[in-house]
N, C-alpha and C. Protein backbone atom coordinates (compact mmCIF):
# COMPACT_ATOMS: atom_id res chain seq x y z
N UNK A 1 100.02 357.62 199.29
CA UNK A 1 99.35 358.85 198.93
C UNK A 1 97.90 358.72 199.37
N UNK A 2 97.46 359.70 199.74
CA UNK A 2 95.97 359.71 200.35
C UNK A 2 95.36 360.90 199.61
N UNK A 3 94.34 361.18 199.35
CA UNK A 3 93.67 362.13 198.56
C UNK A 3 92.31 362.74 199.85
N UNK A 4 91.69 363.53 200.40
CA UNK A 4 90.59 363.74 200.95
C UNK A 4 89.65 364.21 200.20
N UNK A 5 88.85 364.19 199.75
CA UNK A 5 87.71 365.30 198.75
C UNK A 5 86.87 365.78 199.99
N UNK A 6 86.86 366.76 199.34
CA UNK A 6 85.68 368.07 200.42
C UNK A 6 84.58 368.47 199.60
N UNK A 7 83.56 368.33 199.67
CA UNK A 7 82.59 369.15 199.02
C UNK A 7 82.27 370.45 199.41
N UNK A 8 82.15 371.29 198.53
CA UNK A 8 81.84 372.47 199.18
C UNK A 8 80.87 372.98 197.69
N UNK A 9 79.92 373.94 197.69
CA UNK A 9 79.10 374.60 196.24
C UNK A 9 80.30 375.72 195.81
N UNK A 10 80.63 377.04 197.13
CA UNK A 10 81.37 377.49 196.79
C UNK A 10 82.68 377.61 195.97
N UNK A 11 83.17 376.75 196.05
CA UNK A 11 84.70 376.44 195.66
C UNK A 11 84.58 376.45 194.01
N UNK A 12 85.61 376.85 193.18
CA UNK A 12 85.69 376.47 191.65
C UNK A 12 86.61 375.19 191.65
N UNK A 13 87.50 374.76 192.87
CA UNK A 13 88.08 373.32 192.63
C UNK A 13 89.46 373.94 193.04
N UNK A 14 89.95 373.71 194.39
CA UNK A 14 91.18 373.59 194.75
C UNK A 14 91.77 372.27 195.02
N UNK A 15 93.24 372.19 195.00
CA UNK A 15 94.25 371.24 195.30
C UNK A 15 94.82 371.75 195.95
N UNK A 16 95.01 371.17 197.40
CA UNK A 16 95.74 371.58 198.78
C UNK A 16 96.51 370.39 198.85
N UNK A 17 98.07 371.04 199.12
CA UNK A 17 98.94 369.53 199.55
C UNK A 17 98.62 369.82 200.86
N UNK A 18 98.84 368.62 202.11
CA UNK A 18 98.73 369.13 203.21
C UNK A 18 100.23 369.19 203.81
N UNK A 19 100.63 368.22 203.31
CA UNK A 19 102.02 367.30 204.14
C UNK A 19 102.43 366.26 203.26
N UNK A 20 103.79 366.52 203.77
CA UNK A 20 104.51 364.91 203.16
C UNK A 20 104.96 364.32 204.44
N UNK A 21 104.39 363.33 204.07
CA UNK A 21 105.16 362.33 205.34
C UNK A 21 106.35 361.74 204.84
N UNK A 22 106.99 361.12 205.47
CA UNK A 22 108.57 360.60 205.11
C UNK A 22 108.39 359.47 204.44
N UNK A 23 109.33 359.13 203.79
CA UNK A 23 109.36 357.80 202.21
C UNK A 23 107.78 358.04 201.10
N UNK A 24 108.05 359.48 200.92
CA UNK A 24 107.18 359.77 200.26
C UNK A 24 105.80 359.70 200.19
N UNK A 25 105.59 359.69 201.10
CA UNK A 25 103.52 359.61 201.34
C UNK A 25 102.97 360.90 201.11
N UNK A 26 102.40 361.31 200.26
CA UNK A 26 101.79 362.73 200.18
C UNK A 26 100.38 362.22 200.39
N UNK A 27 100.02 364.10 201.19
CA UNK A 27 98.30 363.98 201.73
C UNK A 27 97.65 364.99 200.76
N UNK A 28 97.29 364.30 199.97
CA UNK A 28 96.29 366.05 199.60
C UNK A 28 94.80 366.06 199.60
N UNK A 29 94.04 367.63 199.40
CA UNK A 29 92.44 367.85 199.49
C UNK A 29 92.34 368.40 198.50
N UNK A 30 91.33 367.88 197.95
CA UNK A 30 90.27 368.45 197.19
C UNK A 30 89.07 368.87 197.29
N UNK A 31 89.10 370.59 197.04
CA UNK A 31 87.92 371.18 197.43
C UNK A 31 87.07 371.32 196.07
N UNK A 32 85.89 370.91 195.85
CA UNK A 32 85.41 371.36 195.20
C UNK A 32 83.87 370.68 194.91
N UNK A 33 82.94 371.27 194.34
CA UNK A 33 81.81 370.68 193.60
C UNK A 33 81.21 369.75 193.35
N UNK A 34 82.85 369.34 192.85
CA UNK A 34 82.35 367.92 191.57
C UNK A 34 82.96 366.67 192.93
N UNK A 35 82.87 366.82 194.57
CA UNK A 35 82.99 365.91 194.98
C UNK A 35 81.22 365.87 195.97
N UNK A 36 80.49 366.52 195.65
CA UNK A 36 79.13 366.47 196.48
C UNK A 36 78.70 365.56 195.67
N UNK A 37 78.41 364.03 195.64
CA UNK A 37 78.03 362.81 195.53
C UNK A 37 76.63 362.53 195.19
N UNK A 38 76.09 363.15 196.21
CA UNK A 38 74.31 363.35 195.87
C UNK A 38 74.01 364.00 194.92
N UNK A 39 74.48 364.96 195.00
CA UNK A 39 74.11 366.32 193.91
C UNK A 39 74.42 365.45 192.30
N UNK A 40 75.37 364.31 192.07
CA UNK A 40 75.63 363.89 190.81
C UNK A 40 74.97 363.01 190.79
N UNK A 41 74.55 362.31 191.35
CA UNK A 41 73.39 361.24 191.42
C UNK A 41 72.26 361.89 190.92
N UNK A 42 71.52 362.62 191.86
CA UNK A 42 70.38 363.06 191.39
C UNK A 42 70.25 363.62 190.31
N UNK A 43 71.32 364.51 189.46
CA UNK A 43 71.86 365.06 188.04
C UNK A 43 71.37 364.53 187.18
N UNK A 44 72.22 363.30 187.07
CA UNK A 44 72.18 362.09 186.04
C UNK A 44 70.70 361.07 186.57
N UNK A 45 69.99 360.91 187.50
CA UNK A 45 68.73 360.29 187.57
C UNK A 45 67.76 361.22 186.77
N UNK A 46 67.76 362.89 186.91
CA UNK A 46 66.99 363.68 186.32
C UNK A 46 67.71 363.62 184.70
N UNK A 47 68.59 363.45 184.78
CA UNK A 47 68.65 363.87 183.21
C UNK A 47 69.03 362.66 182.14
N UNK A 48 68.88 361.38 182.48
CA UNK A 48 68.80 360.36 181.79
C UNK A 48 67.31 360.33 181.88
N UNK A 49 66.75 359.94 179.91
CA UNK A 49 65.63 359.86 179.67
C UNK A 49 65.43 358.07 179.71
N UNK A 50 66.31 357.34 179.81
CA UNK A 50 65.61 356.09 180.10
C UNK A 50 65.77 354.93 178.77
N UNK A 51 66.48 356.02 177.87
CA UNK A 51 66.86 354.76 176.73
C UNK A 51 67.93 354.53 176.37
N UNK A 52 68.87 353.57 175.83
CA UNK A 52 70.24 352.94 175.70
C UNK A 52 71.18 353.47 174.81
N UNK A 53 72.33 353.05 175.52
CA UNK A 53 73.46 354.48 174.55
C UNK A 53 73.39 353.20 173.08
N UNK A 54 74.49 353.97 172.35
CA UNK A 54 74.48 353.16 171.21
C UNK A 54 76.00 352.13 171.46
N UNK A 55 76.48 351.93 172.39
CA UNK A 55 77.16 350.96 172.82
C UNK A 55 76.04 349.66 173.10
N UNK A 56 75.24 350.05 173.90
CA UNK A 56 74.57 348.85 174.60
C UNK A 56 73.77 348.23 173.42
N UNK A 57 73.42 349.01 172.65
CA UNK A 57 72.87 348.73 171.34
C UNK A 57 73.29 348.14 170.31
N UNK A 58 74.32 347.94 170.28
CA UNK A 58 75.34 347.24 169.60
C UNK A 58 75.89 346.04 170.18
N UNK A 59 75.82 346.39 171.71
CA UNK A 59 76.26 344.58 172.24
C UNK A 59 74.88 343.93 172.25
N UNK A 60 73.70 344.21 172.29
CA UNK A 60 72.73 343.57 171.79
C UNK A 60 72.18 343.06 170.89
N UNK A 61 72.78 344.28 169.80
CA UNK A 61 72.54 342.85 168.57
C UNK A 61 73.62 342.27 168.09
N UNK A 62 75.11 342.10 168.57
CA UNK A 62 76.07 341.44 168.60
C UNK A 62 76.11 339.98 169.09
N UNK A 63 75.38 340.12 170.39
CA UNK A 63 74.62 338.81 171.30
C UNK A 63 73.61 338.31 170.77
N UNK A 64 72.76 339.14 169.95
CA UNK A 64 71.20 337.92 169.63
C UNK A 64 71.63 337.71 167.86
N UNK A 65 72.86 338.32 167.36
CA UNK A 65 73.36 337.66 166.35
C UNK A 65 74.18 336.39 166.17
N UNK A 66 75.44 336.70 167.17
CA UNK A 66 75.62 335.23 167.67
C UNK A 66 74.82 334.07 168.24
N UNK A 67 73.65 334.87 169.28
CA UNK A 67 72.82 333.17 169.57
C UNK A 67 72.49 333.21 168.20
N UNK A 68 71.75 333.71 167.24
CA UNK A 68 71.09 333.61 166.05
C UNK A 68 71.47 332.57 165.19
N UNK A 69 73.17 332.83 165.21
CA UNK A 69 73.80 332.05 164.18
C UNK A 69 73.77 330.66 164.47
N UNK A 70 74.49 330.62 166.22
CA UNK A 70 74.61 328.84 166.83
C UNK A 70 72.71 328.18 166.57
N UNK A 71 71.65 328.95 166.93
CA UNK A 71 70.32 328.09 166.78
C UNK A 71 70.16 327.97 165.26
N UNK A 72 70.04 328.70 164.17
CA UNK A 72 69.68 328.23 163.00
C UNK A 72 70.98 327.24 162.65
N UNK A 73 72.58 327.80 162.89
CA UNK A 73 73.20 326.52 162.27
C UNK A 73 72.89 325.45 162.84
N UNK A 74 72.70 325.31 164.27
CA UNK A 74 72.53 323.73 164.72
C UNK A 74 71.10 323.42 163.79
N UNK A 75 69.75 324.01 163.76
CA UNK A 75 69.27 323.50 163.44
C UNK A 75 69.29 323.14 161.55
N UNK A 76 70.12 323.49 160.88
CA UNK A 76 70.41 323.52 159.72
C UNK A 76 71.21 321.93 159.59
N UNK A 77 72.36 322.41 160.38
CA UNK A 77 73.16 321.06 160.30
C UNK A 77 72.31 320.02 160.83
N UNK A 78 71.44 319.88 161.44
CA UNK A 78 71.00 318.79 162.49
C UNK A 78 69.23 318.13 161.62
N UNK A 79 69.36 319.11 160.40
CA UNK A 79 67.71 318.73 159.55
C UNK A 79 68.12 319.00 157.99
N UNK A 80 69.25 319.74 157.47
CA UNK A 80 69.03 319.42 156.02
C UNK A 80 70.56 319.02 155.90
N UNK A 81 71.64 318.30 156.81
CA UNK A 81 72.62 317.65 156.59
C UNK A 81 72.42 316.52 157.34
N UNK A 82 70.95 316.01 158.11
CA UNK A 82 71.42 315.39 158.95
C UNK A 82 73.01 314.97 159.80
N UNK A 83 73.59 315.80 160.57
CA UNK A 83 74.78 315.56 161.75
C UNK A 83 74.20 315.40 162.86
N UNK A 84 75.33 314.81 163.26
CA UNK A 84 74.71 314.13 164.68
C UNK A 84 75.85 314.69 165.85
N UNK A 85 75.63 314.58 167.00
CA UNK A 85 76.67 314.99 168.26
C UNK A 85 77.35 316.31 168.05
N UNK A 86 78.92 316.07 167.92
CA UNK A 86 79.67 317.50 168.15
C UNK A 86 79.32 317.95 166.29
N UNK A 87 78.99 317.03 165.36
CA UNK A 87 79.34 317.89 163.85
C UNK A 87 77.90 318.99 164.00
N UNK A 88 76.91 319.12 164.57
CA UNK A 88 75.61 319.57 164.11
C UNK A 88 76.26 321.39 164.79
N UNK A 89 77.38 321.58 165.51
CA UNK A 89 78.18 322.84 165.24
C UNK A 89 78.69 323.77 164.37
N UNK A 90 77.69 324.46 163.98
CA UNK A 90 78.60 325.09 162.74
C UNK A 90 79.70 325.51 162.38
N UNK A 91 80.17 325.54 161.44
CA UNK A 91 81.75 325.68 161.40
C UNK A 91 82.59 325.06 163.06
N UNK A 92 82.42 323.87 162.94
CA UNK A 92 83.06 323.39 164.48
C UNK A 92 84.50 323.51 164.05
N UNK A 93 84.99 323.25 163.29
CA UNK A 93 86.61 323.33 162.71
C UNK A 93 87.31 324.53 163.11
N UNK A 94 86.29 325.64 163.18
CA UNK A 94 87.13 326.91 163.64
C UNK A 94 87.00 327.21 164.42
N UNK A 95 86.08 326.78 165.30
CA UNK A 95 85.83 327.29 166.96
C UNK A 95 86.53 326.28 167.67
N UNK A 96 87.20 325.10 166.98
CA UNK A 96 88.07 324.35 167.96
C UNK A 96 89.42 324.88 167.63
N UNK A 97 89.31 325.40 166.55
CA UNK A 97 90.77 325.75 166.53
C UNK A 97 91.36 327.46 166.99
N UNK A 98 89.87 328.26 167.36
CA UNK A 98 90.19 329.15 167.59
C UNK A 98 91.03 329.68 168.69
N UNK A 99 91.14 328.93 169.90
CA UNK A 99 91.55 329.39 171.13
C UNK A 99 93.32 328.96 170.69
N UNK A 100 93.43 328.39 169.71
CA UNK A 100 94.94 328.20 169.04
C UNK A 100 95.39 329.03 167.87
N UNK A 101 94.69 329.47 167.58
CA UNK A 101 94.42 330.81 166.47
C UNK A 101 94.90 332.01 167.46
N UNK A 102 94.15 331.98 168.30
CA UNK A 102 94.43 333.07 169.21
C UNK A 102 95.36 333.46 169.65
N UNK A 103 96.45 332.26 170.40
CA UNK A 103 97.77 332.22 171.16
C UNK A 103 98.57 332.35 169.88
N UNK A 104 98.16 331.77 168.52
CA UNK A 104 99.65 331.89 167.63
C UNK A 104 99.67 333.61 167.17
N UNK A 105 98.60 333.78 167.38
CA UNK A 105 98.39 335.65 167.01
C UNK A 105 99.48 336.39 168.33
N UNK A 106 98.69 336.21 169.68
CA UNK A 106 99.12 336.43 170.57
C UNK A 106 100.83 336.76 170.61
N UNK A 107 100.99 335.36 170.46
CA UNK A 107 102.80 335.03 170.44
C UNK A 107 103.36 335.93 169.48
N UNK A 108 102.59 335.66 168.10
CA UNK A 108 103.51 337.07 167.10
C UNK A 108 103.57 338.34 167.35
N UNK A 109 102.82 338.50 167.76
CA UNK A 109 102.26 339.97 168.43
C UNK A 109 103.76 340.48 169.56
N UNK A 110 103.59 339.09 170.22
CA UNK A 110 104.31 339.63 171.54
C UNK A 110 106.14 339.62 170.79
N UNK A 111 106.41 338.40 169.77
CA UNK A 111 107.96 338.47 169.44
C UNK A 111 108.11 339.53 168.41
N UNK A 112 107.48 340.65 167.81
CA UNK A 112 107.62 341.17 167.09
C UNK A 112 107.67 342.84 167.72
N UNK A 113 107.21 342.32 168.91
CA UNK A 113 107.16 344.10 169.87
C UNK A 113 108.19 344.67 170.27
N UNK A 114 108.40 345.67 169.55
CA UNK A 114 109.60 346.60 170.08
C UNK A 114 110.12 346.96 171.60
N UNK A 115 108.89 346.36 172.39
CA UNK A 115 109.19 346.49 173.61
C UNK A 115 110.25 345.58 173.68
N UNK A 116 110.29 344.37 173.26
CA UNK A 116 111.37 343.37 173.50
C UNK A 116 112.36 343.83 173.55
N UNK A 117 113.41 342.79 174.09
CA UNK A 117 114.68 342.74 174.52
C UNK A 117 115.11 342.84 173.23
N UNK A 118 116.17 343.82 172.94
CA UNK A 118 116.82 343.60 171.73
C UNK A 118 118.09 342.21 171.74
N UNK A 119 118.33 341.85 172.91
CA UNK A 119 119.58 341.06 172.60
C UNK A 119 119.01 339.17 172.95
N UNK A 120 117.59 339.36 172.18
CA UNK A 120 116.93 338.12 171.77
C UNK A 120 117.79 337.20 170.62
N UNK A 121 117.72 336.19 170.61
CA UNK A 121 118.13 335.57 169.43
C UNK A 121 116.86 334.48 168.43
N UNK A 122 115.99 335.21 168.99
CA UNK A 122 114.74 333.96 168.48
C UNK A 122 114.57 335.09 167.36
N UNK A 123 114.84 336.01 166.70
CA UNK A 123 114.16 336.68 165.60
C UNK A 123 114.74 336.58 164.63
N UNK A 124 114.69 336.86 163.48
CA UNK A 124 115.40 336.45 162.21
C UNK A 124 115.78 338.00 161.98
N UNK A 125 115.48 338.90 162.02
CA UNK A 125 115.76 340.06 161.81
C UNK A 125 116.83 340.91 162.34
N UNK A 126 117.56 341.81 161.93
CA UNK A 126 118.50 342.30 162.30
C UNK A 126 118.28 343.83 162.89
N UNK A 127 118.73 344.00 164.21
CA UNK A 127 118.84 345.18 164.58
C UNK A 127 119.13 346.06 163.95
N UNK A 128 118.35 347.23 164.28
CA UNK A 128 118.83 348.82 163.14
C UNK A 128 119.68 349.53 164.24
């Protein structure tokens, strides 16, 4: 399948098939507006005022909460528990065990999905 876009101001937005080629290849055009490239560029340069959605705002203080946590716990563990090497990690017990936390989620997730094969025998449950 091939698509062409046309820009044109005139147009309200057509879909032209042109042709089918054989084993199914369709050609089509699109006339319209919303394919003049410049014109949306310059749009959105004029009409963004220059400050951050509230997505980006949120992965920012998501990020300087996490560094937040690893610098005061290391330095917590590492001056009023004295630890030394891998313990001065906070909660190290769960960040080693997380990437195994993860896969046993993962795995339930995946043997419990209805997408599955019904004629599994690993489930304890009985077909309806």
């Amino acid at each position: 399948m091939s698509v062409q876009l046309v820009c044109t101001q005139q147009s309200p937005g057509d879909i032209i098939e042109l042709n089918e080629q054989p084993e199914k290849h369709y050609n089509f055009q699109l006339i319209s507006a919303e394919a003049c490239l410049r014109d949306h560029i310059a749009a959105a340069s004029e009409g963004s005022s220059g400050s951050l959605s509230a997505g980006s705002i949120l992965l920012i203080v998501f990020f300087v909460g996490v560094l937040l946590y690893f610098v005061v716990g290391f330095l917590f563990m590492s001056s009023v528990r004295e630890a030394q090497g891998t313990d001065r990690i906070p909660n190290k017990e769960l960040w080693t065990s997380l990437p195994f936390l993860i896969k046993d989620g993962a795995l339930f997730v995946i043997t419990l999905s209805p997408c599955r094969s019904s004629g599994s025998k690993s489930s304890d449950y009985q077909n309806i």
